[in-house]
Protein backbone atom coordinates (compact mmCIF):
# COMPACT_ATOMS: atom_id res chain seq x y z
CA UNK A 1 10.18 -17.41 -8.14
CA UNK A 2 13.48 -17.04 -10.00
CA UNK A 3 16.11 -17.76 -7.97
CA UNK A 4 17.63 -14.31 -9.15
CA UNK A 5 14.74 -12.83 -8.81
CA UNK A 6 15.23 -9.35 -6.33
CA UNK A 7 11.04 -8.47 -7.23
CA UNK A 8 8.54 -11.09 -8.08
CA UNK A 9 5.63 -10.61 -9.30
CA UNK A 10 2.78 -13.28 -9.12
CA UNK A 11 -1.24 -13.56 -10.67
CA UNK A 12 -1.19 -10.12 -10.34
CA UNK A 13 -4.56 -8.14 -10.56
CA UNK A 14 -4.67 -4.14 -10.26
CA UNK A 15 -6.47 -0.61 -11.54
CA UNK A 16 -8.70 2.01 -9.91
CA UNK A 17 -12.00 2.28 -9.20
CA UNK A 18 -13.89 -0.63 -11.70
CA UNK A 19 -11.75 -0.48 -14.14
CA UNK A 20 -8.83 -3.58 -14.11
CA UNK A 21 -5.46 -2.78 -15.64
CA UNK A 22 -3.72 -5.56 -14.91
CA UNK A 23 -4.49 -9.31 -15.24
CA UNK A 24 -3.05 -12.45 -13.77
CA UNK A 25 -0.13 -11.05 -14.65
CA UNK A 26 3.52 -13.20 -13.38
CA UNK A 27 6.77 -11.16 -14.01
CA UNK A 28 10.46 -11.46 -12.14
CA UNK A 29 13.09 -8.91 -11.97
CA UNK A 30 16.62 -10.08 -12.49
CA UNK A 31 18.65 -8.48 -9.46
CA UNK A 32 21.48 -6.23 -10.58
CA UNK A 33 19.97 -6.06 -14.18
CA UNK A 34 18.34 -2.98 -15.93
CA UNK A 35 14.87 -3.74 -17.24
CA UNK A 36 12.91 -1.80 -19.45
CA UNK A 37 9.00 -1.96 -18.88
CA UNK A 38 7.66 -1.29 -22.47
CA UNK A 39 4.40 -1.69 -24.36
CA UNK A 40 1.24 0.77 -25.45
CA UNK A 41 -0.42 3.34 -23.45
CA UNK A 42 -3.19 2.46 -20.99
CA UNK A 43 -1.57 -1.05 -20.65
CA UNK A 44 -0.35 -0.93 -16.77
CA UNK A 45 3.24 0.12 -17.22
CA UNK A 46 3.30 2.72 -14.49
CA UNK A 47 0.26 0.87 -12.77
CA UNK A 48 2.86 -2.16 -12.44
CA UNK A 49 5.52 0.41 -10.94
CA UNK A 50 2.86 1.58 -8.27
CA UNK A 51 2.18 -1.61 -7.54
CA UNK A 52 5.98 -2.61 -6.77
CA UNK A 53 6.78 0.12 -4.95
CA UNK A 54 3.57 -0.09 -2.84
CA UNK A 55 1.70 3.27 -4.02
CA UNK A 56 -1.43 0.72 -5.09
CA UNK A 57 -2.63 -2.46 -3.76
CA UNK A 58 -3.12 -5.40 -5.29
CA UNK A 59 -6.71 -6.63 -6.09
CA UNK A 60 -5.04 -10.05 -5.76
CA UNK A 61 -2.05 -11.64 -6.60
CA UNK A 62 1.01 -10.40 -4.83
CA UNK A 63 4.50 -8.70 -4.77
CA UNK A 64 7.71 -9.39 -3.17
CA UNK A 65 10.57 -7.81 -3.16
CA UNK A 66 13.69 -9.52 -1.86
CA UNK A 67 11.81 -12.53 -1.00
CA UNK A 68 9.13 -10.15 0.74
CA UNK A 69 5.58 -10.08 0.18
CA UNK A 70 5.07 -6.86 1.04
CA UNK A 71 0.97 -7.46 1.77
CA UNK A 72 2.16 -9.67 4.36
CA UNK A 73 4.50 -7.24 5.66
CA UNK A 74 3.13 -5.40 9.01
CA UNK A 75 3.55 -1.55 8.27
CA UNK A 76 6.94 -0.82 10.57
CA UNK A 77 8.36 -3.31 8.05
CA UNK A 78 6.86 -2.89 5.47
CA UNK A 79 8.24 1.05 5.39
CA UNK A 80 11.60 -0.78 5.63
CA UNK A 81 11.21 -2.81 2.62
CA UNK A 82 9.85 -0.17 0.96
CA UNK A 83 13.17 1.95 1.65
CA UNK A 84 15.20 0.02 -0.01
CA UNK A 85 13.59 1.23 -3.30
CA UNK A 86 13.98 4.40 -4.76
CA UNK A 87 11.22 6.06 -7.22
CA UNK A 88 12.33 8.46 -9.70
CA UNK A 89 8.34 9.91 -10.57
CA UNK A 90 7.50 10.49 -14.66
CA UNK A 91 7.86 14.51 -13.74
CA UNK A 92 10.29 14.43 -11.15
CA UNK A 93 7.75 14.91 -8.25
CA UNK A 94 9.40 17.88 -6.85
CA UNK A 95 8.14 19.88 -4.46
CA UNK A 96 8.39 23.76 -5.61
CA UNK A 97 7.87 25.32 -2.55
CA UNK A 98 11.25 24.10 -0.90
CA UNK A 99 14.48 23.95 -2.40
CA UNK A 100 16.11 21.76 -4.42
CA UNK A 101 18.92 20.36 -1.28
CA UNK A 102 15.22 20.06 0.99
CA UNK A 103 14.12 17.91 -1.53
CA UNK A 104 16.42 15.40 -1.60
CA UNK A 105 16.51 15.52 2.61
CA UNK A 106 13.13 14.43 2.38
CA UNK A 107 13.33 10.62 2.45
CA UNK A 108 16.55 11.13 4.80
CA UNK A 109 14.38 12.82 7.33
CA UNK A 110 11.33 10.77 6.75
CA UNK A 111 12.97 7.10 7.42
CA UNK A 112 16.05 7.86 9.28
CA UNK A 113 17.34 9.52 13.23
CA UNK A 114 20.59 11.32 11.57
CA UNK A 115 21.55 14.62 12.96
CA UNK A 116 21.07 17.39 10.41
CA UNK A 117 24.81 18.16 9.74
CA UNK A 118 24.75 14.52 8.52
CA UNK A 119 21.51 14.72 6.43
CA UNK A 120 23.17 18.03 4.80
CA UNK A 121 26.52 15.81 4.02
CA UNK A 122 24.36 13.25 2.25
CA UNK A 123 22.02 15.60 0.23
CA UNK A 124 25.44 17.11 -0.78
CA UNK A 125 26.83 13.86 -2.10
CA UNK A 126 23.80 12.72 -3.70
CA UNK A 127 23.90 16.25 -5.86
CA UNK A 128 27.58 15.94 -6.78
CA UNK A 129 27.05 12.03 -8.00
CA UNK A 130 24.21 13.47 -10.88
CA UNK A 131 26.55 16.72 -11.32
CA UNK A 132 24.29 18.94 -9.57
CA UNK A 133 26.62 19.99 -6.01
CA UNK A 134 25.84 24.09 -6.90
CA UNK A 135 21.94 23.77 -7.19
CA UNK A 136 21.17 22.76 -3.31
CA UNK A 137 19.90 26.39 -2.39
CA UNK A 138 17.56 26.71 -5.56
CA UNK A 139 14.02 26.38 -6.21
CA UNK A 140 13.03 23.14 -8.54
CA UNK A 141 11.23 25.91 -11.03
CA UNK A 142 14.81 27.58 -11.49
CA UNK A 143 15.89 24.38 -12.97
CA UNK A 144 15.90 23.41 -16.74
CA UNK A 145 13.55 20.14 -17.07
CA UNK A 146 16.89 17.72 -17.96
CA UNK A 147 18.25 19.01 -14.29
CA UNK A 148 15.18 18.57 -12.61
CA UNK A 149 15.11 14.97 -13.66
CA UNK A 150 18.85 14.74 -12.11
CA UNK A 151 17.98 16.44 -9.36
CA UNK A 152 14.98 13.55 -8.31
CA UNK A 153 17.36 11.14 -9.21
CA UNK A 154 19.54 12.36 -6.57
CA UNK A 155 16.42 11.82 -3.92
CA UNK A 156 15.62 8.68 -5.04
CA UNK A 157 18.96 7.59 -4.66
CA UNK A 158 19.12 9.20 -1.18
CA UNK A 159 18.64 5.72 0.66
CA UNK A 160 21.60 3.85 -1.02
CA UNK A 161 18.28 2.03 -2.58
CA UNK A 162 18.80 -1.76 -3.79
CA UNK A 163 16.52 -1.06 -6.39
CA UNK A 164 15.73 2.44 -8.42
CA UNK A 165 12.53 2.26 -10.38
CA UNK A 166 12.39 4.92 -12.79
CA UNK A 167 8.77 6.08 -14.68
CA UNK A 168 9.34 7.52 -17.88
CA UNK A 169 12.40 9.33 -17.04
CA UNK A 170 13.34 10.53 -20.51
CA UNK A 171 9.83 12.47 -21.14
CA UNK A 172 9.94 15.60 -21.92
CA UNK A 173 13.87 15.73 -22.61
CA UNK A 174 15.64 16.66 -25.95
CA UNK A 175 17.56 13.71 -26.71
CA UNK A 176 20.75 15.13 -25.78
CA UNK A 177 19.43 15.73 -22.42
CA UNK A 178 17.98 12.04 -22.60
CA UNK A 179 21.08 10.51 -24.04
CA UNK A 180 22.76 12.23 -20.72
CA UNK A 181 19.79 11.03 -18.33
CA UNK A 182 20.41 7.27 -19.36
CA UNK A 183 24.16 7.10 -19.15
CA UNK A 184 23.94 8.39 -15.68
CA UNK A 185 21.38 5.73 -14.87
CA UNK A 186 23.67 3.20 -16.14
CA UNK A 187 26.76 4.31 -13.92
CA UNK A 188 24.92 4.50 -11.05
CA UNK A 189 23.28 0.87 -11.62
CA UNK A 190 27.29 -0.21 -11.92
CA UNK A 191 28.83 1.98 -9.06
CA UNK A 192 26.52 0.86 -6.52
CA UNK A 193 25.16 -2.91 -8.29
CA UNK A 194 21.46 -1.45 -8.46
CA UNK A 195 18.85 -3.29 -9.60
CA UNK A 196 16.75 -0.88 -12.37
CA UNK A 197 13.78 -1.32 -13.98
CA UNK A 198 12.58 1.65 -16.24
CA UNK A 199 8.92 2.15 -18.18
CA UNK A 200 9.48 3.81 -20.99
CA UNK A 201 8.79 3.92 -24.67
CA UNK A 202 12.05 5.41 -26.65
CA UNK A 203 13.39 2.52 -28.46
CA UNK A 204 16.81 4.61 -28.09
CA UNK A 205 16.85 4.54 -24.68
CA UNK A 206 15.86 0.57 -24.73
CA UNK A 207 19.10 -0.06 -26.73
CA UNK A 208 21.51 1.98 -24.46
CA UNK A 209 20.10 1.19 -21.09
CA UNK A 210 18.41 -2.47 -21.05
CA UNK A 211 19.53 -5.78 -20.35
CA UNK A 212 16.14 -7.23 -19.82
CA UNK A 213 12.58 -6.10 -21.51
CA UNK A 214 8.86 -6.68 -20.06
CA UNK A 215 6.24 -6.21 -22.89
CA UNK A 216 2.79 -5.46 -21.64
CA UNK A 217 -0.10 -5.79 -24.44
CA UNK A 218 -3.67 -4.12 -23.98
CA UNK A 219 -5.53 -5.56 -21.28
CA UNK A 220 -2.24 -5.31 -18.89
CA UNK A 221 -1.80 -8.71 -20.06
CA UNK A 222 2.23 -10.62 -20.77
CA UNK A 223 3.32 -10.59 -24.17
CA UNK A 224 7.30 -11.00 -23.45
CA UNK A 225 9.60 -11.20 -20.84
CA UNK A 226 13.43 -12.27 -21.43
CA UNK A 227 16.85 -10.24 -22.48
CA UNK A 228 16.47 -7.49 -24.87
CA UNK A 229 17.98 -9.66 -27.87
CA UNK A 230 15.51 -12.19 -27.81
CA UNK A 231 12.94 -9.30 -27.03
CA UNK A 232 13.86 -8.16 -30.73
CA UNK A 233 13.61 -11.40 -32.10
CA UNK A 234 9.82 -12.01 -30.63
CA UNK A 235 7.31 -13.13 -32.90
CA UNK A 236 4.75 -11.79 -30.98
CA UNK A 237 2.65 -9.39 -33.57
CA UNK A 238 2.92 -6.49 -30.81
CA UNK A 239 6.22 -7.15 -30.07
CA UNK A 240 8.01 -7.37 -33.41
CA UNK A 241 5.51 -3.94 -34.12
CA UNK A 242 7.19 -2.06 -31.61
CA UNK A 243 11.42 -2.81 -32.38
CA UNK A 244 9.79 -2.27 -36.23
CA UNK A 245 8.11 1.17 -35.35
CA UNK A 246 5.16 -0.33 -36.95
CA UNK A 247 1.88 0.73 -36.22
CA UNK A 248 -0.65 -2.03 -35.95
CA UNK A 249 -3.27 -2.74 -37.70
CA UNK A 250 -6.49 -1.90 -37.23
CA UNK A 251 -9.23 -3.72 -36.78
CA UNK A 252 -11.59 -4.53 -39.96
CA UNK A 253 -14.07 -1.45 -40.51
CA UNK A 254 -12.66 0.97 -38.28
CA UNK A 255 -11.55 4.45 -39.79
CA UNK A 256 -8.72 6.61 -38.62
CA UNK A 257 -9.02 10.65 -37.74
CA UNK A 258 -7.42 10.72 -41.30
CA UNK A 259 -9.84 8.92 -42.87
CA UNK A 260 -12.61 11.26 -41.54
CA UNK A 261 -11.19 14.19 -42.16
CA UNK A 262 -10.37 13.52 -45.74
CA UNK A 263 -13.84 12.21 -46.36
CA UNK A 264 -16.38 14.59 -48.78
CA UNK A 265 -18.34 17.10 -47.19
């Protein structure tokens, strides 16, 4: 394990059901870095964030954060560990049938004893820090989608987490909105020295946000792993593809949608 490694990941096997999205895969997480988890669909971006944050087990392998495997961990402890790492979900995750200030009480409520007027005081911060102190009495569905995204921000940061894992958080967005979305992430990596690691596939985002890049290639196997520089200087065919906006190339014989619909009837 890297020695400034806050999550380590080690011979890592996971999926659902029979089907294996990732293999043997070994990955560390630079503490107080952002890292961007990047590569095609199906190849175990989000599966890897599931897996970190302890939504999926491991088939084998393991993961630690903070020096913690947390299959060892018994489950008391293993809910603190957890709680030190906040989850911002690909569509915000909210819960429409509470309001907005209720959702962002709910990990508060769930792994703390503080008195309510207290749990009110910190929903209230968390709001104002992603610019959103007025919206605490509203529904989540009488938010635009960019504020909805702030507003689970705000709950996953509820915890003063070490780490904030973020899944896709620019889907969906205009790239205004997006633009926004990431340079909040970035000041509140540097205001409270987070740890952030990010899946995502906007090579904008990428250049404003990361320090570090994980490439995962079909199979949920390791193509790259380093600072985002060297990351566009890969040689890896998959890798160079992606900074290039190439597509890749397809394997001998096989025709596109294109190619069949342009064919003679």
């Amino acid at each position: 394990m890297d020695g400034d490694a806050i999550i380590s990941v080690r011979a890592l096997d996971a999926g659902y059901g029979d089907h294996k999205v990732l293999r043997d895969l070994s990955v560390d997480f630079r503490r107080g870095r952002v890292t961007t988890i990047v590569g095609g669909s199906g190849c175990g971006k989000s599966t890897l964030l599931k897996c970190i944050v302890g939504l999926l087990a491991p088939w084998s392998g393991s993961v630690s954060v903070d020096g913690r495997v947390l299959t060892d961990l018994p489950e008391n402890q293993l809910a603190g560990a957890l709680a030190r790492v906040g989850l911002l979900f690909q569509q915000g995750a909210m819960l429409n049938s509470i309001t907005v200030a209720e959702n962002v009480a709910l990990p508060l409520t769930v792994h703390t004893t503080l008195p309510r007027p207290v749990v009110d005081e910190v929903v209230q911060m968390k709001l104002d820090l992603v610019g959103l102190g007025h919206v605490g009495p509203m529904l989540p569905s009488e938010l635009s989608g960019g504020m909805r995204k702030r507003a689970a921000l705000a709950r996953a940061m509820a915890l003063d987490p070490d780490v904030l894992l973020c899944d896709e958080p620019s889907a969906g967005l205009d790239p205004q909105t997006a633009a926004d979305l990431d340079a909040l992430i970035l000041r509140l990596k540097r205001t409270f020295h987070m740890t952030v690691v990010v899946v995502t596939h906007e090579l904008a985002s990428i250049d404003a946000i990361a320090d570090d890049v994980v490439f995962l290639g079909r199979g949920g196997s390791l193509h790259f792993a380093g600072p985002l520089a060297d990351a566009k200087a890969c040689p890896h065919p998959a890798v160079a593809d992606f900074f290039a906006r190439r597509m890749p190339e397809m394997p001998a014989g096989t025709r596109s949608l294109l190619d069949v619909l342009e064919e003679p009837e």
